[in-house]
PDB file of N, CA and C in Angstrom:
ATOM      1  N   UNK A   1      24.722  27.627  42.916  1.00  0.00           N
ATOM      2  CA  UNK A   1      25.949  28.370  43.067  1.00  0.00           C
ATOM      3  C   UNK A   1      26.605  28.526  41.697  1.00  0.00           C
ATOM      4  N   UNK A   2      26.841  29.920  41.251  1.00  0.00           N
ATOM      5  CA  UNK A   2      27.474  29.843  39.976  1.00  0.00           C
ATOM      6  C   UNK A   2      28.737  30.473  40.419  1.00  0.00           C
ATOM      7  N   UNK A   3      30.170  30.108  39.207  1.00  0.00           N
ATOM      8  CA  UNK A   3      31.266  29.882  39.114  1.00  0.00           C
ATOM      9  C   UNK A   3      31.609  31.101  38.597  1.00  0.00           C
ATOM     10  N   UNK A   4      32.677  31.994  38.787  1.00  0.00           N
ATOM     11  CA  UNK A   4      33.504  32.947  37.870  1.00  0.00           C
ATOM     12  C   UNK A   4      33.977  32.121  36.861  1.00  0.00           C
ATOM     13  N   UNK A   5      34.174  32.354  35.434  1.00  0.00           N
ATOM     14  CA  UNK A   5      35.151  32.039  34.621  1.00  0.00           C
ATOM     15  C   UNK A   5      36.447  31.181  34.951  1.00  0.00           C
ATOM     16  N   UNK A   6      37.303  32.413  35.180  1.00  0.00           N
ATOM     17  CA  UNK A   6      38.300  31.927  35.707  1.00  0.00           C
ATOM     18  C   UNK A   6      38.946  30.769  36.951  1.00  0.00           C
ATOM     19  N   UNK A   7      37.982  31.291  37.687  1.00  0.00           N
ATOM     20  CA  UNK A   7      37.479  29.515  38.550  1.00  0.00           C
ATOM     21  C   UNK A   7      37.294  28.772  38.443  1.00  0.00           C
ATOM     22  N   UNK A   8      36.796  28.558  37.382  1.00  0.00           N
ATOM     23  CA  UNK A   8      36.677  27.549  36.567  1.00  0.00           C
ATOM     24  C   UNK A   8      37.586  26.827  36.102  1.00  0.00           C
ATOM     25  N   UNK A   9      38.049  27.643  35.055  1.00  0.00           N
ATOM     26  CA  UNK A   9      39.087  27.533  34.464  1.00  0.00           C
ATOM     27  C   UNK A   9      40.262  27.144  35.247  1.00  0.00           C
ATOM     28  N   UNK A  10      40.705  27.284  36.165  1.00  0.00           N
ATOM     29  CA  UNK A  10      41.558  26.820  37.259  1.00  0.00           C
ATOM     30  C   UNK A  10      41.472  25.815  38.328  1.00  0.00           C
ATOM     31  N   UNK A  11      40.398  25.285  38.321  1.00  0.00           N
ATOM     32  CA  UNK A  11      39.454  24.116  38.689  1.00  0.00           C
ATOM     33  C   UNK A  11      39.834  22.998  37.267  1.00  0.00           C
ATOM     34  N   UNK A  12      39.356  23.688  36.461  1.00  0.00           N
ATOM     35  CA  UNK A  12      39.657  22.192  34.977  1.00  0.00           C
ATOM     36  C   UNK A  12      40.904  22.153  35.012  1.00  0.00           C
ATOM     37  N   UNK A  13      42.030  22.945  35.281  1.00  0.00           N
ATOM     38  CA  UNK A  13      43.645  22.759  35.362  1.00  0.00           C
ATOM     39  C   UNK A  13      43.855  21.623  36.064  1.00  0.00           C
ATOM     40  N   UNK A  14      43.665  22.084  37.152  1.00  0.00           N
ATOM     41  CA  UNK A  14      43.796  21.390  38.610  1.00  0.00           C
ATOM     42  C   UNK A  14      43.506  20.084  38.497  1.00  0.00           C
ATOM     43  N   UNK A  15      41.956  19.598  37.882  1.00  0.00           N
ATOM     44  CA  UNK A  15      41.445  18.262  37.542  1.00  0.00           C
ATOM     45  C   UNK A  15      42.473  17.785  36.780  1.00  0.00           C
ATOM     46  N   UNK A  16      43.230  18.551  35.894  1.00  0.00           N
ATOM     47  CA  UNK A  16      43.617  18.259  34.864  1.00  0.00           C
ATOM     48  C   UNK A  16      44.748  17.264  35.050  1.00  0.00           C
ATOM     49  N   UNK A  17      45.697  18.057  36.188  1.00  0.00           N
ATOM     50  CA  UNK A  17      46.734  18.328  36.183  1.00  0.00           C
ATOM     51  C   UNK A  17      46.607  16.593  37.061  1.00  0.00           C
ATOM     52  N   UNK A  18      45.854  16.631  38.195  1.00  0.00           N
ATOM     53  CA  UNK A  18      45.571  15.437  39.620  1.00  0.00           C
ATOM     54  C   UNK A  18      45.263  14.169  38.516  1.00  0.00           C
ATOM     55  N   UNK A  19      44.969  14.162  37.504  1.00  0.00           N
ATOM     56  CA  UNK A  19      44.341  13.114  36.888  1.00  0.00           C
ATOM     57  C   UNK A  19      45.332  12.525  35.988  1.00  0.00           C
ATOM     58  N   UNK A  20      46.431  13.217  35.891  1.00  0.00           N
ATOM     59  CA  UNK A  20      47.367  12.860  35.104  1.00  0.00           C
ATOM     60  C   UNK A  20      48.308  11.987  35.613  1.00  0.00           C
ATOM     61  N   UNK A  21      48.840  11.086  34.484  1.00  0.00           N
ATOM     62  CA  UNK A  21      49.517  10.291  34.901  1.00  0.00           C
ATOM     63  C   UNK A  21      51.020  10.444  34.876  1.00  0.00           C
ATOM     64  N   UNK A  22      51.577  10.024  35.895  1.00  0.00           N
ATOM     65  CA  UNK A  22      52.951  10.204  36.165  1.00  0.00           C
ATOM     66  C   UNK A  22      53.870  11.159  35.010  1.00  0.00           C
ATOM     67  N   UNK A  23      53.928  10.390  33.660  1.00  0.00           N
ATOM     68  CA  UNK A  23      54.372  10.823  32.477  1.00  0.00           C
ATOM     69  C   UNK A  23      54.047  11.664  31.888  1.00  0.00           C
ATOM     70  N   UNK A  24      52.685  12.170  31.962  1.00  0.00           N
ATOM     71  CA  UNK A  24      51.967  13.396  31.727  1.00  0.00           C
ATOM     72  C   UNK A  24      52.443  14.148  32.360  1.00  0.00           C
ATOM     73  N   UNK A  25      52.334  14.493  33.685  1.00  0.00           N
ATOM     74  CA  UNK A  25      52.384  15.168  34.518  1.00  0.00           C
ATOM     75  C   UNK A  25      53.816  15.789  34.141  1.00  0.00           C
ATOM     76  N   UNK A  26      54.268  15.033  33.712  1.00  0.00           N
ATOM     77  CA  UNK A  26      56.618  15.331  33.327  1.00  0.00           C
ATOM     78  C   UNK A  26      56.424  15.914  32.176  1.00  0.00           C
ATOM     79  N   UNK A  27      55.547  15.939  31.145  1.00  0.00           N
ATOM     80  CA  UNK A  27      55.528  15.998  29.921  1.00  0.00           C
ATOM     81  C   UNK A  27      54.758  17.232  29.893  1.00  0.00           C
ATOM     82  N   UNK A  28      53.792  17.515  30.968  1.00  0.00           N
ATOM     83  CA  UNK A  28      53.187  18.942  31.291  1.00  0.00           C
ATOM     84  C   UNK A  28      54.034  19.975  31.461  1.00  0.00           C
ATOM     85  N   UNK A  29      55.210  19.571  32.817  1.00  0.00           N
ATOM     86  CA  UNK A  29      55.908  20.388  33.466  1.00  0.00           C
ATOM     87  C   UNK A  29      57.081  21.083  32.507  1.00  0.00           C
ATOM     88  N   UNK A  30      57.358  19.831  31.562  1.00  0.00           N
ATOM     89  CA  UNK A  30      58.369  20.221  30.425  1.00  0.00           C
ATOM     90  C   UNK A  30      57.938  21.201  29.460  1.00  0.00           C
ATOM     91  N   UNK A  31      56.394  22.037  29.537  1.00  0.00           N
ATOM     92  CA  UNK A  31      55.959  22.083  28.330  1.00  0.00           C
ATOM     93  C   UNK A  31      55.618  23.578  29.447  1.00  0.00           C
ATOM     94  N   UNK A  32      55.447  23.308  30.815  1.00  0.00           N
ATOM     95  CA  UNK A  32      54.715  24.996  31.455  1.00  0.00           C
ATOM     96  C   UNK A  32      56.731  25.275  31.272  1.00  0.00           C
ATOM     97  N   UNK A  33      57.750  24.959  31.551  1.00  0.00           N
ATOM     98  CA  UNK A  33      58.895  25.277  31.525  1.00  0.00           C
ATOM     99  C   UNK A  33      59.290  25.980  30.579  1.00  0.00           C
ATOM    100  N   UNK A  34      58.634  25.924  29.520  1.00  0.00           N
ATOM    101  CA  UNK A  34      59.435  26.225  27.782  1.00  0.00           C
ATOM    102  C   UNK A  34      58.280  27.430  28.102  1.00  0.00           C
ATOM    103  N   UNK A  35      57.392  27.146  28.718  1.00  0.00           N
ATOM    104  CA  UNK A  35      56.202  28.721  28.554  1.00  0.00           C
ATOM    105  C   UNK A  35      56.775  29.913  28.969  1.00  0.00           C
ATOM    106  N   UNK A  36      57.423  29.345  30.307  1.00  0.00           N
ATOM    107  CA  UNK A  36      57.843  30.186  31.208  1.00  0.00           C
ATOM    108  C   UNK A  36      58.799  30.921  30.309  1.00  0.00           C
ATOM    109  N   UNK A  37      59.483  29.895  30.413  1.00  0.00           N
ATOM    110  CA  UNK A  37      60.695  30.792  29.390  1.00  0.00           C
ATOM    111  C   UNK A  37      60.414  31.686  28.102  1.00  0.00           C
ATOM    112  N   UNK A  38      59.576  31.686  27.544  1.00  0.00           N
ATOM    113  CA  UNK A  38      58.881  32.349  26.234  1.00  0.00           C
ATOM    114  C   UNK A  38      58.777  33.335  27.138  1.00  0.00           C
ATOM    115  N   UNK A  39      57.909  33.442  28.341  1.00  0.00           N
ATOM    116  CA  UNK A  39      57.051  34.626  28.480  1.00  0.00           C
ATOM    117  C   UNK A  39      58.039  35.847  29.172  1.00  0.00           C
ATOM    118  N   UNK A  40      59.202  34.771  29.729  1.00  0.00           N
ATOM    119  CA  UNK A  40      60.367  35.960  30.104  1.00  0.00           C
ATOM    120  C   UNK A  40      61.121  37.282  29.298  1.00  0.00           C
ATOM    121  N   UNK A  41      60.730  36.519  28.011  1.00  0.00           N
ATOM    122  CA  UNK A  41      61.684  37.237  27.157  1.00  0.00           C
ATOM    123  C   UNK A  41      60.597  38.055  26.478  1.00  0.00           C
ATOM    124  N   UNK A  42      59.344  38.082  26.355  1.00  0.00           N
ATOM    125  CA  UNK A  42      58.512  38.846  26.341  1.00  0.00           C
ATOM    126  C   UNK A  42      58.094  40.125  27.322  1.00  0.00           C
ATOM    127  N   UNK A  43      58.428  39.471  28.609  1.00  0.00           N
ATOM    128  CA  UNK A  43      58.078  40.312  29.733  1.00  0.00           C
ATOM    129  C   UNK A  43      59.219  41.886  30.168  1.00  0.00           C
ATOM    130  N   UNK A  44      58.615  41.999  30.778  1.00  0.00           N
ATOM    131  CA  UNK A  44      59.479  43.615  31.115  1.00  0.00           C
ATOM    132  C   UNK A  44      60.347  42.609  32.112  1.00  0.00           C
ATOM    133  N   UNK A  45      61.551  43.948  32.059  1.00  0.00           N
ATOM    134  CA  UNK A  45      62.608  43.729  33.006  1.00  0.00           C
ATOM    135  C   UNK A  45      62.370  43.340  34.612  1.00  0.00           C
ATOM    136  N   UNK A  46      61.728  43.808  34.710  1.00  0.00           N
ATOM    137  CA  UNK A  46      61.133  43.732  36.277  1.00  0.00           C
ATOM    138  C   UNK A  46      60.483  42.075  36.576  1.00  0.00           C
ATOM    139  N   UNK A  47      59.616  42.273  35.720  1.00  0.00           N
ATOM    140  CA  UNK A  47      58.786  40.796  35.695  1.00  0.00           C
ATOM    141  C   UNK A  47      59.254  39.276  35.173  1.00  0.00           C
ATOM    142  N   UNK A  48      60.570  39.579  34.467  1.00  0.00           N
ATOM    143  CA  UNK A  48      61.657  38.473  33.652  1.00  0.00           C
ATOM    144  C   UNK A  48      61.858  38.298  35.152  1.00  0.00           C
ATOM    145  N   UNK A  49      62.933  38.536  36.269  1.00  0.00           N
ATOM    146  CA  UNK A  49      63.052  37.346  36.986  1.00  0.00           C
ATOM    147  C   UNK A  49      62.369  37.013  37.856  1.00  0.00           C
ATOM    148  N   UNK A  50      60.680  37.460  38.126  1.00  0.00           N
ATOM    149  CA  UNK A  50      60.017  36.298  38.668  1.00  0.00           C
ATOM    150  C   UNK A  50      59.788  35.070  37.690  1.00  0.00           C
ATOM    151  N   UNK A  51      59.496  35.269  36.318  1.00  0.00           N
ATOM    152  CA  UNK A  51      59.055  34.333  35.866  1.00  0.00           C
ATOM    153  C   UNK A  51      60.075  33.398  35.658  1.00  0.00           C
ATOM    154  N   UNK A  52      61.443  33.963  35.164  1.00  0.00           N
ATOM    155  CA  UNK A  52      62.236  32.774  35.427  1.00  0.00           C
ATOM    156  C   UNK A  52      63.098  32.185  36.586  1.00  0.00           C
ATOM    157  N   UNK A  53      62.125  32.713  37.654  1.00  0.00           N
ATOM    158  CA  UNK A  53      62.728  31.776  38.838  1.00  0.00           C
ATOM    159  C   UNK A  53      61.486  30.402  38.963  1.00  0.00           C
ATOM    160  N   UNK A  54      60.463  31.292  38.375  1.00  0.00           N
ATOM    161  CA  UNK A  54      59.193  29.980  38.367  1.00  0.00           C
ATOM    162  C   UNK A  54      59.819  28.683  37.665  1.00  0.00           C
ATOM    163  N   UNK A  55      60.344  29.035  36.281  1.00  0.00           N
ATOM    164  CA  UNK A  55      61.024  28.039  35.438  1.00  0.00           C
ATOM    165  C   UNK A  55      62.388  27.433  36.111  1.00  0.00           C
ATOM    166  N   UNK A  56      63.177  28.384  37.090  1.00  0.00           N
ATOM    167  CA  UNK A  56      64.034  27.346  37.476  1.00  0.00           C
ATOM    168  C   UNK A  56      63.751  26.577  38.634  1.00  0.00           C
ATOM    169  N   UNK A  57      62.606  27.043  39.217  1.00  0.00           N
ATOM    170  CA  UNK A  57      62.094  26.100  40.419  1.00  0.00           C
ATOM    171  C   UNK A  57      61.646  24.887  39.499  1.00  0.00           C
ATOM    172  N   UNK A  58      60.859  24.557  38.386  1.00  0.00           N
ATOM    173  CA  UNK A  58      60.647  23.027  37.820  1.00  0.00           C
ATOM    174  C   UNK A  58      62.062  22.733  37.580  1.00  0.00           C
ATOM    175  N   UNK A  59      62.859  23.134  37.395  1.00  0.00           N
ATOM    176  CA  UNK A  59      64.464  22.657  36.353  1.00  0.00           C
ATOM    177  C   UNK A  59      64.845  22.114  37.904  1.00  0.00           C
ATOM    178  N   UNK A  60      64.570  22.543  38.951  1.00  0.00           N
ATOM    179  CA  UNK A  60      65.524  22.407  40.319  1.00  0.00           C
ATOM    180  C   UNK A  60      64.541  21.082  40.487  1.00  0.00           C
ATOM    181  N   UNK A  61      63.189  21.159  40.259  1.00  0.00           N
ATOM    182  CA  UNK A  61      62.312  20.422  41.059  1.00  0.00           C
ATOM    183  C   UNK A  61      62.981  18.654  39.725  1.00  0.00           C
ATOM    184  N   UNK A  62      63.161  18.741  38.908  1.00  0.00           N
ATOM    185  CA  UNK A  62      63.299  17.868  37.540  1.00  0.00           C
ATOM    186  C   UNK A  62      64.295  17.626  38.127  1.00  0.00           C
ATOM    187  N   UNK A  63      65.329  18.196  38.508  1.00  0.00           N
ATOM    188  CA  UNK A  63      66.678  17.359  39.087  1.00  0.00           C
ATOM    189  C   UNK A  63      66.852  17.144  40.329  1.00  0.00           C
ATOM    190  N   UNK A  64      66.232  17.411  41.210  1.00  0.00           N
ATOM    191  CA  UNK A  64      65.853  16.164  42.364  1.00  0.00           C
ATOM    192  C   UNK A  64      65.159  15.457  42.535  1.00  0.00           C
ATOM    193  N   UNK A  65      64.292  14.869  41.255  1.00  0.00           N
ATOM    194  CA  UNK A  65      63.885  13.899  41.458  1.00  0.00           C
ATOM    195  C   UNK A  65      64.015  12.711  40.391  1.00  0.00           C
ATOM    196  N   UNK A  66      65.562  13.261  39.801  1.00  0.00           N
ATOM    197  CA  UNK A  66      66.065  12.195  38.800  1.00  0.00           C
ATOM    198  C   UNK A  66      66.980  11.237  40.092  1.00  0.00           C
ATOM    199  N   UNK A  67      66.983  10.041  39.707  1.00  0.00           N
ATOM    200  CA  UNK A  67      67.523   8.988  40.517  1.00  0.00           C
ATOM    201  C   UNK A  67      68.870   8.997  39.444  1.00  0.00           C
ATOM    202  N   UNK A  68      69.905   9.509  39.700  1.00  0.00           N
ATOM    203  CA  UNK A  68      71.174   9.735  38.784  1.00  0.00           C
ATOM    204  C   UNK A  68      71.763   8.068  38.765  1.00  0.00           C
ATOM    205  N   UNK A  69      71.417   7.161  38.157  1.00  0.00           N
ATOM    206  CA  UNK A  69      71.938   6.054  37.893  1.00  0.00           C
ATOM    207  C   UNK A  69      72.643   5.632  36.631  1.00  0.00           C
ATOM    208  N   UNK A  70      72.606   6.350  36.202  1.00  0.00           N
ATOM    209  CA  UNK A  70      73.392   5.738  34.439  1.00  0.00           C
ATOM    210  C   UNK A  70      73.444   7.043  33.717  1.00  0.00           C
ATOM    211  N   UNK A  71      74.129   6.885  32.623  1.00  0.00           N
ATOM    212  CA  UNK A  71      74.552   7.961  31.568  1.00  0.00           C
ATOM    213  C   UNK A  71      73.275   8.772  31.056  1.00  0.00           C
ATOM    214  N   UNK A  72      71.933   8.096  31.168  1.00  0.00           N
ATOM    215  CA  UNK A  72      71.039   8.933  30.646  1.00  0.00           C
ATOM    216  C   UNK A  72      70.410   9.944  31.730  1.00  0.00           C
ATOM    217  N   UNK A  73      70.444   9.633  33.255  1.00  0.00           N
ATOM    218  CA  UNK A  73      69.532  10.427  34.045  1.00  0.00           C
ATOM    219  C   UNK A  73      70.607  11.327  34.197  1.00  0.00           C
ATOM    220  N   UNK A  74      72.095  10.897  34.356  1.00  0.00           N
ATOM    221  CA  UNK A  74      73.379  11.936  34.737  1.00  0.00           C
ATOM    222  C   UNK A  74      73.173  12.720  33.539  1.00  0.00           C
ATOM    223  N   UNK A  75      72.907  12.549  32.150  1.00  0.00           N
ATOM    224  CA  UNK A  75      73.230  13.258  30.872  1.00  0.00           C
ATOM    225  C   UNK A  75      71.730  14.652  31.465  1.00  0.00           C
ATOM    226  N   UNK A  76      70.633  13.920  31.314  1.00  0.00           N
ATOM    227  CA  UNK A  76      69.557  15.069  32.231  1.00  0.00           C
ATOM    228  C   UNK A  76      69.514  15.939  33.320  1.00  0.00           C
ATOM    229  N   UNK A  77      70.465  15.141  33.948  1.00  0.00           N
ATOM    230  CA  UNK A  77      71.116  16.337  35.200  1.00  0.00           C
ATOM    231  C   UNK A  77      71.784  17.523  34.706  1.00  0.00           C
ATOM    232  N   UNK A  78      72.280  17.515  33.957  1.00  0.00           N
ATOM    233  CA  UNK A  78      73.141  18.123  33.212  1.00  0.00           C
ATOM    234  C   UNK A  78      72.526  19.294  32.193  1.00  0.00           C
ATOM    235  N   UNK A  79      71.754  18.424  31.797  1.00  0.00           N
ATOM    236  CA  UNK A  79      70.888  19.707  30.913  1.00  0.00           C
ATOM    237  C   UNK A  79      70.194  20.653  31.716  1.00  0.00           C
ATOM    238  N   UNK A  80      69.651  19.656  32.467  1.00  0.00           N
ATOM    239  CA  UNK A  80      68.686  20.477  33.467  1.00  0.00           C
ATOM    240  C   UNK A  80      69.339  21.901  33.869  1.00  0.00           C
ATOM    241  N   UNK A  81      70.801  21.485  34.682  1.00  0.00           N
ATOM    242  CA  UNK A  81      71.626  22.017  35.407  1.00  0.00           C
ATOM    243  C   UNK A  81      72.347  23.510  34.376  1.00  0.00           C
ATOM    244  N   UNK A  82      72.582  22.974  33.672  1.00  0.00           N
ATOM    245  CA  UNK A  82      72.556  23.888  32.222  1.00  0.00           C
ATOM    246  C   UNK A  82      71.971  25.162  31.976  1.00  0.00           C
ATOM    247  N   UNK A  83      70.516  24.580  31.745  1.00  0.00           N
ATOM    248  CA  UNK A  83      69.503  25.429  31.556  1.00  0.00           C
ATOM    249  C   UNK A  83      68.978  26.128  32.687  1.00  0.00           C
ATOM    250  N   UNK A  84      69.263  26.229  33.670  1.00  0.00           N
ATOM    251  CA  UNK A  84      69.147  26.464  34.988  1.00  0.00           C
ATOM    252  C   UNK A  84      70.049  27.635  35.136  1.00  0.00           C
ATOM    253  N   UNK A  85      71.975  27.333  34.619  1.00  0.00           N
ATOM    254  CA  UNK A  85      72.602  28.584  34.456  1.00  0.00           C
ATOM    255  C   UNK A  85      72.200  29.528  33.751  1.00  0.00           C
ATOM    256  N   UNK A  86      72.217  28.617  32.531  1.00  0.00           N
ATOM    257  CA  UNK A  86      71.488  29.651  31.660  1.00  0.00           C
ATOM    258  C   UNK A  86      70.178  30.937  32.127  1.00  0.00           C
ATOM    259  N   UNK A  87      69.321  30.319  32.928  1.00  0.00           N
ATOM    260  CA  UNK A  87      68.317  30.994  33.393  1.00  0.00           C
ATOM    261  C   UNK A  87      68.539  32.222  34.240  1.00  0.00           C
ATOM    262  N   UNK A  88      69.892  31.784  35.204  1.00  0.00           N
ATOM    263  CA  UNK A  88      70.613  32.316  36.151  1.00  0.00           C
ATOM    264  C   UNK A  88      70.546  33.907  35.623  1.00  0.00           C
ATOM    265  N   UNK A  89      71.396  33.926  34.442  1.00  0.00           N
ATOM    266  CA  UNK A  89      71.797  34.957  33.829  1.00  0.00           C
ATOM    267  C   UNK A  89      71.119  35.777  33.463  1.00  0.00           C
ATOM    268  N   UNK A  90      70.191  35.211  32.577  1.00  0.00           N
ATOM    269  CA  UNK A  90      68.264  36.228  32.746  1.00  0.00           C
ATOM    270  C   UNK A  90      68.298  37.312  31.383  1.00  0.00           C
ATOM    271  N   UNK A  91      69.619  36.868  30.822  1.00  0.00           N
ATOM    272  CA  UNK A  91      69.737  37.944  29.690  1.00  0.00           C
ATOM    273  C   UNK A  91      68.629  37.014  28.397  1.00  0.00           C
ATOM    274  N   UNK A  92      68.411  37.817  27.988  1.00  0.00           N
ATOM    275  CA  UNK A  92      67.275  37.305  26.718  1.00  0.00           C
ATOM    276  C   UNK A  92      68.159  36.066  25.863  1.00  0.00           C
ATOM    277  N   UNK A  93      69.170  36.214  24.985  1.00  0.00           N
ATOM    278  CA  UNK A  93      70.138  35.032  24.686  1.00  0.00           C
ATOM    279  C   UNK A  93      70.079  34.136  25.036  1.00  0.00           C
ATOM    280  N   UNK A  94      70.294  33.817  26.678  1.00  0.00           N
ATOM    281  CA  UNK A  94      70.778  33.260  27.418  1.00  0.00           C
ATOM    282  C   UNK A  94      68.925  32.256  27.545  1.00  0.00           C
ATOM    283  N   UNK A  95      68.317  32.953  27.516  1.00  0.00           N
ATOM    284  CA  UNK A  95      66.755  32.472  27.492  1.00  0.00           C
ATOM    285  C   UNK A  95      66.261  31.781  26.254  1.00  0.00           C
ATOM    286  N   UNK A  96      66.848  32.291  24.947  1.00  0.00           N
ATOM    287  CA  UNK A  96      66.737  31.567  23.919  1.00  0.00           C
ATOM    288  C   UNK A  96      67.170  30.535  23.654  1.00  0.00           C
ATOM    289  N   UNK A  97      68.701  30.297  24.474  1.00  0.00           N
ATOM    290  CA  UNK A  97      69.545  29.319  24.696  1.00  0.00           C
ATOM    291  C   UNK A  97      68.786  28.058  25.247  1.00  0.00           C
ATOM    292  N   UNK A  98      68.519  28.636  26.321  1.00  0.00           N
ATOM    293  CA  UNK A  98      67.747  27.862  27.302  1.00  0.00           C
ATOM    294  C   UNK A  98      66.305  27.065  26.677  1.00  0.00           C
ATOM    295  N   UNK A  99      65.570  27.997  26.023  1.00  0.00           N
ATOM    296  CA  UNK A  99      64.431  27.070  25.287  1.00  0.00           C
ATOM    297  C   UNK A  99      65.078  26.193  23.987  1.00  0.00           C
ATOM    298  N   UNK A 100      65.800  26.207  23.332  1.00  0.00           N
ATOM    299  CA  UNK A 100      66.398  25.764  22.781  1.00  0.00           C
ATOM    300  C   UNK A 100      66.455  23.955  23.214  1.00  0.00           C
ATOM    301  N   UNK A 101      67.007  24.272  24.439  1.00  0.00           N
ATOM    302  CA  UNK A 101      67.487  23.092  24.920  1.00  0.00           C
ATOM    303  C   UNK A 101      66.629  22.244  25.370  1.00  0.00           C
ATOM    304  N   UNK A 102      65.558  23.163  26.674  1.00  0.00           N
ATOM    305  CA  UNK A 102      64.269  22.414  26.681  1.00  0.00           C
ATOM    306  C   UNK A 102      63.260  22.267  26.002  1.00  0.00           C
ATOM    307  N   UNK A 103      63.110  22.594  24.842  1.00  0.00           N
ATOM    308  CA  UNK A 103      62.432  22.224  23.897  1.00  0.00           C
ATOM    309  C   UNK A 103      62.663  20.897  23.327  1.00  0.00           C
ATOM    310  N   UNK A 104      63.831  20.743  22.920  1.00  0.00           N
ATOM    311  CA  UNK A 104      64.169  19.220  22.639  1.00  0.00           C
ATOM    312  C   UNK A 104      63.811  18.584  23.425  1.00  0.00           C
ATOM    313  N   UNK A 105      64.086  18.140  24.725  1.00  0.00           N
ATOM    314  CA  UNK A 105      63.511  17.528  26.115  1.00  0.00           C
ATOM    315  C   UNK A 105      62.055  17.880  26.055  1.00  0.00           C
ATOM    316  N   UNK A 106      61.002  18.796  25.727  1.00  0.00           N
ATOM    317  CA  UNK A 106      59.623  18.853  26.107  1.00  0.00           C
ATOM    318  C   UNK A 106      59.319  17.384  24.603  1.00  0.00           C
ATOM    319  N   UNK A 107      59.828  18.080  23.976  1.00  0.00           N
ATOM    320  CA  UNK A 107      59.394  17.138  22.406  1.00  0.00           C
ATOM    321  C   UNK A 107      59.764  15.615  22.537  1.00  0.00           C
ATOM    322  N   UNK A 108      60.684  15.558  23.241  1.00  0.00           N
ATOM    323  CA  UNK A 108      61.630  13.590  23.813  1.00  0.00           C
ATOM    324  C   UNK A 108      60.198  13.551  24.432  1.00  0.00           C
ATOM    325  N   UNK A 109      59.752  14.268  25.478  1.00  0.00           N
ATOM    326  CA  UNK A 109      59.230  13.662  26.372  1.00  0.00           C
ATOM    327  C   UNK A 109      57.995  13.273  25.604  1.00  0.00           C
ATOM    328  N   UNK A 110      57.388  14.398  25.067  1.00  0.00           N
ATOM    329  CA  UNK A 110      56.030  14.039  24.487  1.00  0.00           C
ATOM    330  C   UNK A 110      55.931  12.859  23.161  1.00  0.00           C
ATOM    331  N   UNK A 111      57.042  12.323  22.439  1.00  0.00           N
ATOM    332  CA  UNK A 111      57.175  11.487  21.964  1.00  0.00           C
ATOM    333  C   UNK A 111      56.874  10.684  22.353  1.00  0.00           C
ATOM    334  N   UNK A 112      58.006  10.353  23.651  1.00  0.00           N
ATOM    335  CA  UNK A 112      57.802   9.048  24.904  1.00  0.00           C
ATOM    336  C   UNK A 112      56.747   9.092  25.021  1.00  0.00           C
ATOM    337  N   UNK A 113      55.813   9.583  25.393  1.00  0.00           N
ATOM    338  CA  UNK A 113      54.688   9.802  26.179  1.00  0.00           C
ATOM    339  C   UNK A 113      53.332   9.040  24.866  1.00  0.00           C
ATOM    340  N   UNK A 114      53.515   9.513  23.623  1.00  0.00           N
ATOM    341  CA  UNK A 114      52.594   8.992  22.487  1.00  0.00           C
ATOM    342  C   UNK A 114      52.912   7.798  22.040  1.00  0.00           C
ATOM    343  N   UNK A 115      54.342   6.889  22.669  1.00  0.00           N
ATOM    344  CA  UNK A 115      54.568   5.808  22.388  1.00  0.00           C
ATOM    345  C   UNK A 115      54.446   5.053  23.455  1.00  0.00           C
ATOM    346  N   UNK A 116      54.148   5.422  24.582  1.00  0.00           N
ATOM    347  CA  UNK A 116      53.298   4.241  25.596  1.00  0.00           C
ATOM    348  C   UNK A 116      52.697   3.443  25.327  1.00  0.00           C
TER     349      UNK A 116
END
């Protein structure tokens, strides 16, 4: 049985993605988030707010499943929540804004993540 390409290719994601560990997996999502957002502001008008509803479904999915206990997960709620308005708005700015912010957070995370 041979494979399309792209089947493939979406098969090694998938492995990719199941094999990862908890922190990865956060450090992935932080990193397809900042994509998303790139590709909005690239994309035509039409196609900007599917893609950034894709990006605010992780920002929604990232803040329900912070356990808001102290100044640092509340301070992440916040960004999240942020960048989320920001997204709301869908104007290109407002998108630059937005990677801006999660970019710092993709880069925290992947730090964290190389200092395990």
């Amino acid at each position: 049985m041979r494979f399309a390409e792209p089947e493939v290719a979406k098969h090694y994601i998938l492995m990719q993605i199941e094999t990862a560990s908890r922190q990865k997996q956060l450090t992935m999502l932080h990193e397809k988030c900042v994509q998303l957002m790139h590709a909005a502001i690239i994309a035509s008008r039409e196609d900007r707010r599917m893609i950034l509803n894709r990006a605010q479904n992780i920002l929604a999915q990232f803040q329900a499943s912070l356990r808001v206990e102290d100044a640092v997960s509340q301070g992440l709620f916040y960004i999240y929540d942020y960048a989320y308005i920001l997204l709301e708005k869908g104007g290109i700015n407002e998108c630059r804004k937005a990677i801006q912010v999660m970019s710092v957070i993709r880069d925290t995370f992947r730090e964290l993540l190389l200092n395990l």
